[in-house]
C-alpha atoms as a PDB file:
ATOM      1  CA  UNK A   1      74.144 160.324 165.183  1.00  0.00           C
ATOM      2  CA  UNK A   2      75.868 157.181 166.529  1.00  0.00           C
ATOM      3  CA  UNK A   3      74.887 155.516 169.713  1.00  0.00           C
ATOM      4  CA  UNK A   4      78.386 155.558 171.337  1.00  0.00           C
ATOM      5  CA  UNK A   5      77.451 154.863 174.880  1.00  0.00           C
ATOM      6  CA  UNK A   6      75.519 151.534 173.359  1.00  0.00           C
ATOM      7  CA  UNK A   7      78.993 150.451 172.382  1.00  0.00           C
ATOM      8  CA  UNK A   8      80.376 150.972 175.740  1.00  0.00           C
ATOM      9  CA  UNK A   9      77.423 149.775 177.703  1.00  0.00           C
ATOM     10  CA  UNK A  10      78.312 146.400 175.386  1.00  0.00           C
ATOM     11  CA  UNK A  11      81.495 146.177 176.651  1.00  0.00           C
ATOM     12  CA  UNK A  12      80.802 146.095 180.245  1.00  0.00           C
ATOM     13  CA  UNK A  13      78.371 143.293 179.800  1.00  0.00           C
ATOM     14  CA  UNK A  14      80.815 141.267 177.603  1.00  0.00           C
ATOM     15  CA  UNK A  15      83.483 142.005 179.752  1.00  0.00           C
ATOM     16  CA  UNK A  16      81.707 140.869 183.072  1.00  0.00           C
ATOM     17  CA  UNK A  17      80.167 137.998 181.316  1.00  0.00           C
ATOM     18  CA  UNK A  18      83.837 136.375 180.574  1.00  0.00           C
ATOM     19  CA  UNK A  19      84.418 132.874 182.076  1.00  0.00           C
ATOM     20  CA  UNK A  20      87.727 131.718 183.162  1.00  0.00           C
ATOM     21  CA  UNK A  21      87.398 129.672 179.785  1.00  0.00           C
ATOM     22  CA  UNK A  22      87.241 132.977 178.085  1.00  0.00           C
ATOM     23  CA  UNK A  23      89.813 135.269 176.562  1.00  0.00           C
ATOM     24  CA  UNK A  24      88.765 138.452 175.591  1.00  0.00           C
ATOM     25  CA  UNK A  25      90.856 140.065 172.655  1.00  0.00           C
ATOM     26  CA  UNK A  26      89.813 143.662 173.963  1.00  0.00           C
ATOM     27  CA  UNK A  27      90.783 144.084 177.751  1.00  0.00           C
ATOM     28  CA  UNK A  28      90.187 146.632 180.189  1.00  0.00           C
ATOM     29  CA  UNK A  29      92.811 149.187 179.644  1.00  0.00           C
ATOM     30  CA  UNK A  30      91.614 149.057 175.496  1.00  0.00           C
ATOM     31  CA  UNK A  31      88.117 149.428 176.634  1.00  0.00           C
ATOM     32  CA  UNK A  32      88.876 152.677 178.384  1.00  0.00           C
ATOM     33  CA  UNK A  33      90.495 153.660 175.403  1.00  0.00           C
ATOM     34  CA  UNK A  34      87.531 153.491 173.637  1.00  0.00           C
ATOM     35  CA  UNK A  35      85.542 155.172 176.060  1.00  0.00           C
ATOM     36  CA  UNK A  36      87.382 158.285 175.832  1.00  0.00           C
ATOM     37  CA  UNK A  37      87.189 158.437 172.388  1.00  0.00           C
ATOM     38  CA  UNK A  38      84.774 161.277 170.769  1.00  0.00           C
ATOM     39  CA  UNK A  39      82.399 160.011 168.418  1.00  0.00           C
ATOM     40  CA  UNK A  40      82.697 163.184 166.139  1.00  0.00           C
ATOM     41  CA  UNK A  41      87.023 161.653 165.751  1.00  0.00           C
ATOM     42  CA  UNK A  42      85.975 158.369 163.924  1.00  0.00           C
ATOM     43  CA  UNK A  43      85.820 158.268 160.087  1.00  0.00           C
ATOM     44  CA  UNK A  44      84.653 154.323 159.929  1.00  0.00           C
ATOM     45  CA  UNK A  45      80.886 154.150 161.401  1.00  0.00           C
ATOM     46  CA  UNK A  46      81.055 150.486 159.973  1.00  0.00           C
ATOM     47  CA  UNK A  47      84.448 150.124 161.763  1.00  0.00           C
ATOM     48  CA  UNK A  48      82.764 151.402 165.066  1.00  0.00           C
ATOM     49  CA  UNK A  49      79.428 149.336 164.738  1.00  0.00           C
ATOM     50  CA  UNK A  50      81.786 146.220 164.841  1.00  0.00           C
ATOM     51  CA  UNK A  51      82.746 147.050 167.738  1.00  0.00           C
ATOM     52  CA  UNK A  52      79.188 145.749 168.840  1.00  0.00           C
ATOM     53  CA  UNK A  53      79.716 142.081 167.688  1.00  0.00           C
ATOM     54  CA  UNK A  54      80.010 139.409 170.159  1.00  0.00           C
ATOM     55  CA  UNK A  55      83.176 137.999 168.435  1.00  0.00           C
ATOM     56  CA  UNK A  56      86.007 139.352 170.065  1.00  0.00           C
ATOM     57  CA  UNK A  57      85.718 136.778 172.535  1.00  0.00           C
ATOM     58  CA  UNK A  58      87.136 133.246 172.264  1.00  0.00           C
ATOM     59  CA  UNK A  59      85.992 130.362 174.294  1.00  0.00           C
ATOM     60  CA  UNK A  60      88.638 127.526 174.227  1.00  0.00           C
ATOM     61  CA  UNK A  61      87.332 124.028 173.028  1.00  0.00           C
ATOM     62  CA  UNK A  62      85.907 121.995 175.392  1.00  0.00           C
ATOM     63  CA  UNK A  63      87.548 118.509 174.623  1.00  0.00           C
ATOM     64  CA  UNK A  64      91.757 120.561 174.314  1.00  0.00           C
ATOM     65  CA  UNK A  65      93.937 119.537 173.434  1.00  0.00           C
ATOM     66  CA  UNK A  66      93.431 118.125 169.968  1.00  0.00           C
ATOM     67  CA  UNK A  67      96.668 116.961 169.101  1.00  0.00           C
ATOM     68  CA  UNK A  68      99.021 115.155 171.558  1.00  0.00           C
ATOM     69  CA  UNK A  69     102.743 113.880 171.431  1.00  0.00           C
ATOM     70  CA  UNK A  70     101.034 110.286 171.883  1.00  0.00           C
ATOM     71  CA  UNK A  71      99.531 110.897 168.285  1.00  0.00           C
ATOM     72  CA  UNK A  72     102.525 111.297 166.416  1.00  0.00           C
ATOM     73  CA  UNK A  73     103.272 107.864 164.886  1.00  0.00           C
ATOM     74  CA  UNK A  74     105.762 105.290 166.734  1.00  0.00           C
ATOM     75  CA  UNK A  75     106.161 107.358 169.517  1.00  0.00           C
ATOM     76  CA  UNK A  76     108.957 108.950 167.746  1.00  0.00           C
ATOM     77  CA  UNK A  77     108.062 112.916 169.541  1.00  0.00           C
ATOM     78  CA  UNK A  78     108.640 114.195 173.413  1.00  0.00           C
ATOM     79  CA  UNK A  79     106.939 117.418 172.865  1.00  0.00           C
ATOM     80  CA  UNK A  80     104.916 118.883 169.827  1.00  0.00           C
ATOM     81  CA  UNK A  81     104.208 122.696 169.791  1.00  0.00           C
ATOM     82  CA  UNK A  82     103.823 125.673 167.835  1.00  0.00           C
ATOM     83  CA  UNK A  83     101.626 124.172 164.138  1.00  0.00           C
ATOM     84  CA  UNK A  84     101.150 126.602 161.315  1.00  0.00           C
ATOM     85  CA  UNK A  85      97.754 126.786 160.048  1.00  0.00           C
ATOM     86  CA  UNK A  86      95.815 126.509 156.651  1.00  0.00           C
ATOM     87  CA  UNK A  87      92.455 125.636 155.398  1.00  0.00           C
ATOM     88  CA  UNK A  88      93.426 123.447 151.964  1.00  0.00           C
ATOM     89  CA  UNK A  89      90.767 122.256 149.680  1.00  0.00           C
ATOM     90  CA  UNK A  90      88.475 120.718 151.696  1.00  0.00           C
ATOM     91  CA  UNK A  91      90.746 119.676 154.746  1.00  0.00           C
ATOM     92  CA  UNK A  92      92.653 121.451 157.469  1.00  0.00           C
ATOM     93  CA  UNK A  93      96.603 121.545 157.997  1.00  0.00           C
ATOM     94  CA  UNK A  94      98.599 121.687 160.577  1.00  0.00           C
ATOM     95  CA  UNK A  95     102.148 122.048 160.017  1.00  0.00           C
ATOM     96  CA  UNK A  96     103.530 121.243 163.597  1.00  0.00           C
ATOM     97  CA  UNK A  97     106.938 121.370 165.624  1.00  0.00           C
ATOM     98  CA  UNK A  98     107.687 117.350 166.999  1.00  0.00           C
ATOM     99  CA  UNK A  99     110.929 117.715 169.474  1.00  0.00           C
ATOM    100  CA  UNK A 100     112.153 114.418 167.944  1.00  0.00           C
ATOM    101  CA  UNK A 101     113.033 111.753 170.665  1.00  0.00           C
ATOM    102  CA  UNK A 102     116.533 111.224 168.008  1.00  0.00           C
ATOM    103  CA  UNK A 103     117.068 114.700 168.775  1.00  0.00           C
ATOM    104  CA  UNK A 104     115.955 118.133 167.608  1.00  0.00           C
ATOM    105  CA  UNK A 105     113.307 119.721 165.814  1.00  0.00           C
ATOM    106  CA  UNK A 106     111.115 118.164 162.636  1.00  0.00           C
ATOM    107  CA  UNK A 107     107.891 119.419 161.216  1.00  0.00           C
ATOM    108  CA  UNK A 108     105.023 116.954 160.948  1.00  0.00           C
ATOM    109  CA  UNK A 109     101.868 117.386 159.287  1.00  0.00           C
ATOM    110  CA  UNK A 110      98.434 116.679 160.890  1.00  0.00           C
ATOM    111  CA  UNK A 111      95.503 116.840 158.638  1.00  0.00           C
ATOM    112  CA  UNK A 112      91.863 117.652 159.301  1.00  0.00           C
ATOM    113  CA  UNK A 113      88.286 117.286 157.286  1.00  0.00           C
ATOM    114  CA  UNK A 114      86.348 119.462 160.373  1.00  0.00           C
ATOM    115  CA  UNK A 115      89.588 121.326 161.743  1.00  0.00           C
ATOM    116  CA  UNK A 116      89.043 119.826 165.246  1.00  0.00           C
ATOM    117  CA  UNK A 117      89.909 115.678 164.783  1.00  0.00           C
ATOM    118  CA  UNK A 118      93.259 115.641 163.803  1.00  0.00           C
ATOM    119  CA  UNK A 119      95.779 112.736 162.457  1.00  0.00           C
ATOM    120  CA  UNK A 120      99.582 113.477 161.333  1.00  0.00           C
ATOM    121  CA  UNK A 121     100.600 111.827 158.164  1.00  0.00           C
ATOM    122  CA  UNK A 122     102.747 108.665 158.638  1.00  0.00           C
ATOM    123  CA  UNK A 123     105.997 110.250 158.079  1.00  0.00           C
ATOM    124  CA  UNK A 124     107.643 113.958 158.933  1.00  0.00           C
ATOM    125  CA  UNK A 125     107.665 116.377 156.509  1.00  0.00           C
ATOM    126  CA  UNK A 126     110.650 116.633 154.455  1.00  0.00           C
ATOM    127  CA  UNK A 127     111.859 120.506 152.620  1.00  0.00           C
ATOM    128  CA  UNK A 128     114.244 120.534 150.105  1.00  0.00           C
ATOM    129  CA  UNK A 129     117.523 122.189 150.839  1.00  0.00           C
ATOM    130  CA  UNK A 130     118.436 125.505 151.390  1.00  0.00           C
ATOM    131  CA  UNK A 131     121.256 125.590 149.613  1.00  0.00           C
ATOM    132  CA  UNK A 132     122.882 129.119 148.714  1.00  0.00           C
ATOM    133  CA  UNK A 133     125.784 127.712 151.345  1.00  0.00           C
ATOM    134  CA  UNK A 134     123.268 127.390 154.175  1.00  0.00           C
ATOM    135  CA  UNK A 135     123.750 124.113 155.872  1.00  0.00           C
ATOM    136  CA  UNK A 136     119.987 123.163 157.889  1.00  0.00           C
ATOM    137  CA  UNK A 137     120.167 121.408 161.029  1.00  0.00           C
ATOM    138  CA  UNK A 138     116.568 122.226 162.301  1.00  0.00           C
ATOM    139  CA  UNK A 139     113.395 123.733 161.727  1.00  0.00           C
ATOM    140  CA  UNK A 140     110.710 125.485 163.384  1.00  0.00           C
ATOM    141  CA  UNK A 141     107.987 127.888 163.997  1.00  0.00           C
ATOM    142  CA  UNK A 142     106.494 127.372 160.230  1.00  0.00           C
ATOM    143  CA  UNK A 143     103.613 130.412 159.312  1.00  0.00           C
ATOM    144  CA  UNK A 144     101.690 129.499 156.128  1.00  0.00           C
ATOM    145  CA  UNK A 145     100.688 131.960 153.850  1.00  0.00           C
ATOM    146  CA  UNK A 146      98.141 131.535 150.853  1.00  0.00           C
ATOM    147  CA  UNK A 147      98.863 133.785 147.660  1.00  0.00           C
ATOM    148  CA  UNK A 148      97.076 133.070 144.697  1.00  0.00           C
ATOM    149  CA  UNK A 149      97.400 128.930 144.466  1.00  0.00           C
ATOM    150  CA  UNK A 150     100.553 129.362 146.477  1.00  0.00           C
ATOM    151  CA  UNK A 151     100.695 128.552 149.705  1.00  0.00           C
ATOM    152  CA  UNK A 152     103.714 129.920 151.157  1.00  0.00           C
ATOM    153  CA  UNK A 153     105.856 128.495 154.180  1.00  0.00           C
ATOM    154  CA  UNK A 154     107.873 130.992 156.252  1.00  0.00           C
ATOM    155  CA  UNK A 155     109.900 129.050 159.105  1.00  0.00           C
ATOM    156  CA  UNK A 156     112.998 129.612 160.852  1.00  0.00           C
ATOM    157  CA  UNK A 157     115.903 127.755 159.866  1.00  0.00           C
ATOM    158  CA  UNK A 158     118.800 126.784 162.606  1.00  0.00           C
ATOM    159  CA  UNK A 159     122.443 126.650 161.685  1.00  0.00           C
ATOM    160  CA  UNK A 160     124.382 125.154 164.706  1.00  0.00           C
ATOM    161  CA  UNK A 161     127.379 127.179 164.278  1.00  0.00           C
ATOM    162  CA  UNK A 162     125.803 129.968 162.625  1.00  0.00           C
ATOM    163  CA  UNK A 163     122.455 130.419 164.182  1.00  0.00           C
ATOM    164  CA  UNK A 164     118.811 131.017 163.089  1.00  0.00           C
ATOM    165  CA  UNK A 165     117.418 132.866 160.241  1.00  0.00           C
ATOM    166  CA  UNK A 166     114.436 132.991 158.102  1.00  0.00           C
ATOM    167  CA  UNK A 167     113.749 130.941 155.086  1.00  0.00           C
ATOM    168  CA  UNK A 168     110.667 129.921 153.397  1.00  0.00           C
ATOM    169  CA  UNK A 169     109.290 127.464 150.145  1.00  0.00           C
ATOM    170  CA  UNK A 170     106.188 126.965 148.925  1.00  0.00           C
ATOM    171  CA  UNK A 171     103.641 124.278 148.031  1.00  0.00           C
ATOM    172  CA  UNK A 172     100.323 123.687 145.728  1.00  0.00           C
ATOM    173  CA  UNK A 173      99.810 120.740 147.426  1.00  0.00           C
ATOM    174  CA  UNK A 174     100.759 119.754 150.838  1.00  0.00           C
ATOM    175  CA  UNK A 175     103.305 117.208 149.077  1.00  0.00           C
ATOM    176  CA  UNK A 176     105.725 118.522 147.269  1.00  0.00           C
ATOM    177  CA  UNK A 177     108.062 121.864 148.144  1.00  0.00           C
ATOM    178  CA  UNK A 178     109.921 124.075 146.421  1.00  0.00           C
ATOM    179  CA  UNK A 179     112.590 126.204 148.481  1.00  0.00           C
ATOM    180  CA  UNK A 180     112.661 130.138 147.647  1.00  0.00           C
ATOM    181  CA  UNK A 181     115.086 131.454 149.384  1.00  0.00           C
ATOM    182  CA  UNK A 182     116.768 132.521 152.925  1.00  0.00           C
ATOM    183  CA  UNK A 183     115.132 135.997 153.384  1.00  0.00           C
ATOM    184  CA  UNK A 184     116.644 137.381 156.327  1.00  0.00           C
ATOM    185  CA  UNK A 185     120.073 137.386 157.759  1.00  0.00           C
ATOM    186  CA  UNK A 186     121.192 135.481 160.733  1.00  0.00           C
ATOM    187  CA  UNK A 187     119.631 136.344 164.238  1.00  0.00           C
ATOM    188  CA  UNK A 188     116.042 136.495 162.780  1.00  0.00           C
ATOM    189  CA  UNK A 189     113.247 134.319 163.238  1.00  0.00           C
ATOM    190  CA  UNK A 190     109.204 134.088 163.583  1.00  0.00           C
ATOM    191  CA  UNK A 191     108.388 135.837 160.454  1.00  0.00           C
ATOM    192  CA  UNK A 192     104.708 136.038 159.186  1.00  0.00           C
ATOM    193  CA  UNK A 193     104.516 137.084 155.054  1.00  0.00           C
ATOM    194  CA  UNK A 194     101.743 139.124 154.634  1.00  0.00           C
ATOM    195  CA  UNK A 195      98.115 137.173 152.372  1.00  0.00           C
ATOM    196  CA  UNK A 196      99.111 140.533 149.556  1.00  0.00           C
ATOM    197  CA  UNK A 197     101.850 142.275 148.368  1.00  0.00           C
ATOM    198  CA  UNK A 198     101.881 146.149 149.458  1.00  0.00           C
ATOM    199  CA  UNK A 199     102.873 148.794 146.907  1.00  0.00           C
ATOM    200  CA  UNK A 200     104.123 145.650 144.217  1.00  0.00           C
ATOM    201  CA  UNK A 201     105.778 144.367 147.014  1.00  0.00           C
ATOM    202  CA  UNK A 202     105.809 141.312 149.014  1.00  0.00           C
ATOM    203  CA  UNK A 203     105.863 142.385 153.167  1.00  0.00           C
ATOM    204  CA  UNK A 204     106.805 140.345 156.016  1.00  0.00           C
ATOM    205  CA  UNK A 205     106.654 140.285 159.844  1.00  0.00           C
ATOM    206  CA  UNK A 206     110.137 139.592 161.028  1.00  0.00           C
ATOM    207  CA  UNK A 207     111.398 139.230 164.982  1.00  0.00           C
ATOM    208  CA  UNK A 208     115.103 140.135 165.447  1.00  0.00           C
ATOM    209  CA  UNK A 209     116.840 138.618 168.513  1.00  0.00           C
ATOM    210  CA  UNK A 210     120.090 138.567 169.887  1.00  0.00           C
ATOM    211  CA  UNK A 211     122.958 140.294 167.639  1.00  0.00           C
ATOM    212  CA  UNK A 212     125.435 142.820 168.072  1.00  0.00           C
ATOM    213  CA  UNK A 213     126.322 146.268 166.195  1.00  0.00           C
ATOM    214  CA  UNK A 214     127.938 143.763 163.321  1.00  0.00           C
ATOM    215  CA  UNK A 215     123.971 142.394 162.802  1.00  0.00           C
ATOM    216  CA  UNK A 216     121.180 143.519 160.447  1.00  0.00           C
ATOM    217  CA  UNK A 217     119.245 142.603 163.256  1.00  0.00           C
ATOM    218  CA  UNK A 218     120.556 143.410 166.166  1.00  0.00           C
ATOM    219  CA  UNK A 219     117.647 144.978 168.027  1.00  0.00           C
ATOM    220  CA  UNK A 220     118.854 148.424 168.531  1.00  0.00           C
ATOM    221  CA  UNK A 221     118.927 148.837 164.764  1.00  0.00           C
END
């Protein structure tokens, strides 16, 4: 038999043990979940001995924040935010929002060799155009996906008479893009496309905002 109460007798101790540093992934209303849960219900004995690790904690980095809008070359940003993340060969990548003191939103790179010292490149980060009668006049919000050697780029792409919508493109290299193609309709933003393809198919997170009962993605649909 499994030692259940072990796994809940863990719990406490991790959860009184957090420091205001400290964010706990599983919090007290979860943990009473789990509490209440018979032992005799769970099929995954490996899935409940996990449980037991000490890694569903996170302790924030003691020398935050490692990038800063004073870092982006020739003072050219006023805020930075929001960086998708990869691990590429044997550096780090940060694909990150720069508010753009000219005005609106421009990804920059920053690259890494230890994934905590940071530089951006010395010039933004250029896609190629949409195209398909999509006219881009900002970006933002980039998620990077890896697929085989692929590394696709899902980002939301702002149309200032249109909207926002989803588009993405794809690199081998951190250098040169390739668009793919806009993949949602308007009023759609902050998708996430899944690391496999489900049933032959590729899957995405998508977050519908705004709309009205003439949208695809107008939230009560």
């Amino acid at each position: 038999s499994f030692a259940f109460n072990e796994i809940v007798n863990g719990y406490e101790n991790i959860i009184s043990d957090l420091d205001d540093n400290t964010y706990s992934i599983i919090d007290q209303e979860i943990y009473e979940k789990i509490k209440n849960i018979a032992v005799d219900e769970i099929d995954n004995e490996k899935w409940l001995r996990g449980l037991k690790m000490k890694n569903f904690a996170f302790t924030r980095y003691e020398k935050n924040p490692i990038l800063e809008v004073k870092d982006v070359p020739n003072g050219a940003a006023y805020y930075i935010l929001n960086p998708g993340a990869a691990k590429f060969k044997d550096e780090y990548i940060l694909i990150v929002d720069v508010f753009h003191r000219e005005g609106g939103i421009i990804f920059w790179i920053a690259r890494s060799k230890n994934g905590i010292d940071f530089k951006f490149d010395e010039q933004p980060l250029k896609f190629p155009e949409c195209g398909d009668g999509w006219v881009e006049h900002g970006v933002y919000d980039p998620r990077i996906t890896q697929m085989g050697e692929d590394y696709f780029i899902v980002y939301n792409s702002h149309n200032k008479s249109r909207g926002t919508r989803l588009a993405i493109v794809k690199t081998r290299d951190f250098e040169h893009y390739e668009h793919v193609s806009l993949m949602s309709h308007v009023n759609n933003r902050n998708g996430a496309l899944f690391p496999e393809k489900i049933n032959g198919l590729y899957c995405c997170f998508n977050r519908p905002f705004a709309g009205d009962e003439h949208s695809a993605c107008a939230m009560e649909l």
